[in-house]
C-alpha atoms as a PDB file:
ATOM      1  CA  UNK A   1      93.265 104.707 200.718  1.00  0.00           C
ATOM      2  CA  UNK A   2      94.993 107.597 199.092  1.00  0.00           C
ATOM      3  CA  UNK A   3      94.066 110.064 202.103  1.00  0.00           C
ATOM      4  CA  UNK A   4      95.633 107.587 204.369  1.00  0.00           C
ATOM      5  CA  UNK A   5      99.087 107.915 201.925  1.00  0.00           C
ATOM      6  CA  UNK A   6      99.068 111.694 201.719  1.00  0.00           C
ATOM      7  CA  UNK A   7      98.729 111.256 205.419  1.00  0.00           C
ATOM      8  CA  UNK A   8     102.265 109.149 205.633  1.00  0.00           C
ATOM      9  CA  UNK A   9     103.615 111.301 203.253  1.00  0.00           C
ATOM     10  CA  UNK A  10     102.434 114.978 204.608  1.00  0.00           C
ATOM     11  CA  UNK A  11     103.501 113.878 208.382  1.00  0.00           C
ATOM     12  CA  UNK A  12     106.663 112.083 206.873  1.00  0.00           C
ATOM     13  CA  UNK A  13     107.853 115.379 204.877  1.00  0.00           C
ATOM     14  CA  UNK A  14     107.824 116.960 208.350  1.00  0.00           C
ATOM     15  CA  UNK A  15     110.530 114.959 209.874  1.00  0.00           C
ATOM     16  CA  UNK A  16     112.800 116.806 206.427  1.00  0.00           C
ATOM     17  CA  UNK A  17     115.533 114.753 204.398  1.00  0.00           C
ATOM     18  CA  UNK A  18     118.040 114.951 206.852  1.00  0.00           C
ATOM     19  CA  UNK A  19     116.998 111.917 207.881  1.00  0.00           C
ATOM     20  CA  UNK A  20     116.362 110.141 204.899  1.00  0.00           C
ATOM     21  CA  UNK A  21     117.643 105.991 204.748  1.00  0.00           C
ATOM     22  CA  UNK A  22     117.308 104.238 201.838  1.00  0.00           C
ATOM     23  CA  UNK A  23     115.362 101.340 202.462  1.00  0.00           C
ATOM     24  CA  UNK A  24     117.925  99.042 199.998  1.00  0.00           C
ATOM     25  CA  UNK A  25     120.551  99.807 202.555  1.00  0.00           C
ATOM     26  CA  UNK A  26     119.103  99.654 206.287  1.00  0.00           C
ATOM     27  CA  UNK A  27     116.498  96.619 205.635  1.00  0.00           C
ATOM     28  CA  UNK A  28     118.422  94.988 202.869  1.00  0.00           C
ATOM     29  CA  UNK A  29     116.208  91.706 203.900  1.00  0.00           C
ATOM     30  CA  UNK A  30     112.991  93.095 203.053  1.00  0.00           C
ATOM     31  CA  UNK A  31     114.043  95.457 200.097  1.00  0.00           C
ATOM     32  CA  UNK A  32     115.399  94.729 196.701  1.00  0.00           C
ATOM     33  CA  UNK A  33     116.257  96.521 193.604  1.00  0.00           C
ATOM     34  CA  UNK A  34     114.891  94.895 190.562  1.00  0.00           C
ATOM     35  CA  UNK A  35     115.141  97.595 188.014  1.00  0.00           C
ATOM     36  CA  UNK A  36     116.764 100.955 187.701  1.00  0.00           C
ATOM     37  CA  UNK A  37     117.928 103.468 185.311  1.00  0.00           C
ATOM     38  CA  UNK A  38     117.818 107.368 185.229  1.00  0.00           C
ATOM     39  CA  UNK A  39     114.266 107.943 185.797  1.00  0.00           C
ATOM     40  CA  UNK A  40     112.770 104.903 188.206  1.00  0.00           C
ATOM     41  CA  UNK A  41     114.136 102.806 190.914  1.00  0.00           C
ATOM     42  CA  UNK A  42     111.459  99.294 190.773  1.00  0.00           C
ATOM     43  CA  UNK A  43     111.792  97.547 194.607  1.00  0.00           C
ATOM     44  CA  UNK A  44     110.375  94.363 195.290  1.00  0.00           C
ATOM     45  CA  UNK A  45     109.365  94.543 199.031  1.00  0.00           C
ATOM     46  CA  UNK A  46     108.808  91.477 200.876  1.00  0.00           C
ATOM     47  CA  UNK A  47     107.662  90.826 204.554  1.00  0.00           C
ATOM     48  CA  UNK A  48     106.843  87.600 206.205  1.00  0.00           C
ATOM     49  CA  UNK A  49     104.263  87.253 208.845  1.00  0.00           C
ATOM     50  CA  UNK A  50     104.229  89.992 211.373  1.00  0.00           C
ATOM     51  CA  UNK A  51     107.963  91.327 210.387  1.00  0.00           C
ATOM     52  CA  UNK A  52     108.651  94.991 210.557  1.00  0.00           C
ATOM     53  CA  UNK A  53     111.413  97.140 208.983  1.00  0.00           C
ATOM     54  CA  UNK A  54     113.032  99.784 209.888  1.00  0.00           C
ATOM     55  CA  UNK A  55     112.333 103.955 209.507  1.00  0.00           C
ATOM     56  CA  UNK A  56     113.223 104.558 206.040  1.00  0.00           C
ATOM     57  CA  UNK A  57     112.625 107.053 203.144  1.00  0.00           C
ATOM     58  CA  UNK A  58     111.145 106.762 199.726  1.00  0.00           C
ATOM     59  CA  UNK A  59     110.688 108.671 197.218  1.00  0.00           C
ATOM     60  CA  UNK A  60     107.064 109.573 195.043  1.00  0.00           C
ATOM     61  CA  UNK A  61     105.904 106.210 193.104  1.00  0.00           C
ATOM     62  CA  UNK A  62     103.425 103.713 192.520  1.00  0.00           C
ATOM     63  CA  UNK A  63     102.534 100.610 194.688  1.00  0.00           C
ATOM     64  CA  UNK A  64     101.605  97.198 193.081  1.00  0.00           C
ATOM     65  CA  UNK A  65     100.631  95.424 195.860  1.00  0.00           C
ATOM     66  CA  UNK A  66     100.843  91.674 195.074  1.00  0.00           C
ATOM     67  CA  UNK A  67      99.211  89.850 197.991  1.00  0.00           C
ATOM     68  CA  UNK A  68      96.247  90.753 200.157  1.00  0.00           C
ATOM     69  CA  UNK A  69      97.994  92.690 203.518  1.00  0.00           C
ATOM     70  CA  UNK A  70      97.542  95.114 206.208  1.00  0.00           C
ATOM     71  CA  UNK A  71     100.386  97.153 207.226  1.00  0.00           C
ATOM     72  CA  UNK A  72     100.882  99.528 209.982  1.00  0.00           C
ATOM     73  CA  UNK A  73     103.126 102.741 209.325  1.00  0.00           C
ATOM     74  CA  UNK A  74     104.870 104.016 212.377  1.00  0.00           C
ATOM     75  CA  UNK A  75     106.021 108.294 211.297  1.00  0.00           C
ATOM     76  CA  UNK A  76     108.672 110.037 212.957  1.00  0.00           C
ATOM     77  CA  UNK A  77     106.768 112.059 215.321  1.00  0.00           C
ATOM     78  CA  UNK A  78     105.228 108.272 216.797  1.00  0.00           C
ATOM     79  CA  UNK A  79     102.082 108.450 215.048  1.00  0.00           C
ATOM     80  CA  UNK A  80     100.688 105.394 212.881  1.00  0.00           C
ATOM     81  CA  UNK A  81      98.223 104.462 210.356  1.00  0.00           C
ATOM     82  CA  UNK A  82      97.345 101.480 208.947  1.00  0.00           C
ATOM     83  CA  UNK A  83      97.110 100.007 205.340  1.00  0.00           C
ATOM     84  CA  UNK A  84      94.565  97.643 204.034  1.00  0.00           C
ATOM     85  CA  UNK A  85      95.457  96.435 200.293  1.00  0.00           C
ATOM     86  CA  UNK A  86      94.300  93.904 198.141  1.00  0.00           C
ATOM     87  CA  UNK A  87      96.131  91.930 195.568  1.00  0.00           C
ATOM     88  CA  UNK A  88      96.061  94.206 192.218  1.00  0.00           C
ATOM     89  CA  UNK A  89      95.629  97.236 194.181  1.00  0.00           C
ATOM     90  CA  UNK A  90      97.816 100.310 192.726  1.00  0.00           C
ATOM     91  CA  UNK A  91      98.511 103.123 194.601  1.00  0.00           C
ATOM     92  CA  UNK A  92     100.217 106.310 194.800  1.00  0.00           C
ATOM     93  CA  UNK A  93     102.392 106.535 196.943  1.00  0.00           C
ATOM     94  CA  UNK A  94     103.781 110.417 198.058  1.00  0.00           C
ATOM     95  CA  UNK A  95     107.507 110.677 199.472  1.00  0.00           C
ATOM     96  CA  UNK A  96     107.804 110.005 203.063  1.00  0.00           C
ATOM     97  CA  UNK A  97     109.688 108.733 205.866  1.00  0.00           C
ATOM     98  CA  UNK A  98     107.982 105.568 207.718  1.00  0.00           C
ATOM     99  CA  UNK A  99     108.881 102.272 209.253  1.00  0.00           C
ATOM    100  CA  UNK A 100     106.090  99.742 208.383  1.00  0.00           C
ATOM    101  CA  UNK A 101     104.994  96.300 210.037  1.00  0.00           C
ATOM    102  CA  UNK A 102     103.004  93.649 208.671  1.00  0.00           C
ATOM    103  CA  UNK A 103      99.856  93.151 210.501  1.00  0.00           C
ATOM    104  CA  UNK A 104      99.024  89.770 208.765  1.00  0.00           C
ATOM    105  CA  UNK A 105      99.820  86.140 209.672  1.00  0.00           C
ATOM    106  CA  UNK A 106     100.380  85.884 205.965  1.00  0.00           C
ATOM    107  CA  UNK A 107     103.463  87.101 204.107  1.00  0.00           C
ATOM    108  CA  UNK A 108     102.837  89.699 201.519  1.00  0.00           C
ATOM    109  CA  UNK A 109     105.167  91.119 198.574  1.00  0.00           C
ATOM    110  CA  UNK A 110     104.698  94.448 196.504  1.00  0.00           C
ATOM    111  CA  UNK A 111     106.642  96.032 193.866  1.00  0.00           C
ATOM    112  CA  UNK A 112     107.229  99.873 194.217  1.00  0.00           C
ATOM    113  CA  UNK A 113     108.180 102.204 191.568  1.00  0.00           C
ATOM    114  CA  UNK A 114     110.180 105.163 192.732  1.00  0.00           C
ATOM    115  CA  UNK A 115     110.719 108.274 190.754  1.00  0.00           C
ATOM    116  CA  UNK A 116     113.793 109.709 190.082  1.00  0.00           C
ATOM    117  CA  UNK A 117     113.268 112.800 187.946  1.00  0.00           C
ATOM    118  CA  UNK A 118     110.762 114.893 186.753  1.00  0.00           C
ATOM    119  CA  UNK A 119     108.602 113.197 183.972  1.00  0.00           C
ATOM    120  CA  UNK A 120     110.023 114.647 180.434  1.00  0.00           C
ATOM    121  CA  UNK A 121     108.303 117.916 179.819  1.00  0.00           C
ATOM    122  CA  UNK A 122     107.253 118.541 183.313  1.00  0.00           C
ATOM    123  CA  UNK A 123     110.812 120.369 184.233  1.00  0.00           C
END
């Protein structure tokens, strides 16, 4: 599982920032803020049976997944890759640019935790 996120992240990085959308803004129906401050953004990420987003950015975090899923991750260049989770998993999750769809006839919910800065001491 954490090849296949490098994988969205190392092929998203090549598409560059200039493209970056935050997620909050262009898929306001499937993204939420539940938490932020200086040093984390916490989304609560929600799809119902077979939705799909829109290509958006995030940042480096963690992913809480909190329902069994699979998710496919279209990258900029038309490539995909799917997901398989499990309720509990946590992953890391490397910055990237991707526009996921839920597989699943089931709806499915995670919590992400973006970074904003550098942890202290790490600068």
């Amino acid at each position: 599982m954490r090849a296949l996120w490098t994988l969205v992240a190392l092929v998203s990085l090549a598409a560059g920032p200039a493209f970056a959308q935050d997620p909050v803004v262009v898929d306001s129906t499937h993204y939420k803020v539940v938490f932020e401050n200086e040093h984390v953004r916490v989304l609560r990420i929600s799809y119902g049976p077979n939705e799909v987003s829109v290509m958006h950015h995030h940042p480096a975090g963690v992913a809480v997944f909190l329902d069994d899923g699979k998710t496919e991750f279209t990258l900029p260049d038309g490539q995909t890759a799917e997901l398989e989770n499990k309720a509990g998993d946590a992953v890391w999750a490397e910055e990237g640019l991707h526009l996921p769809r839920n597989l699943s006839d089931q709806p499915f919910e995670l919590i992400l935790v973006e970074l904003k800065s550098p942890t202290p001491g790490d600068e």
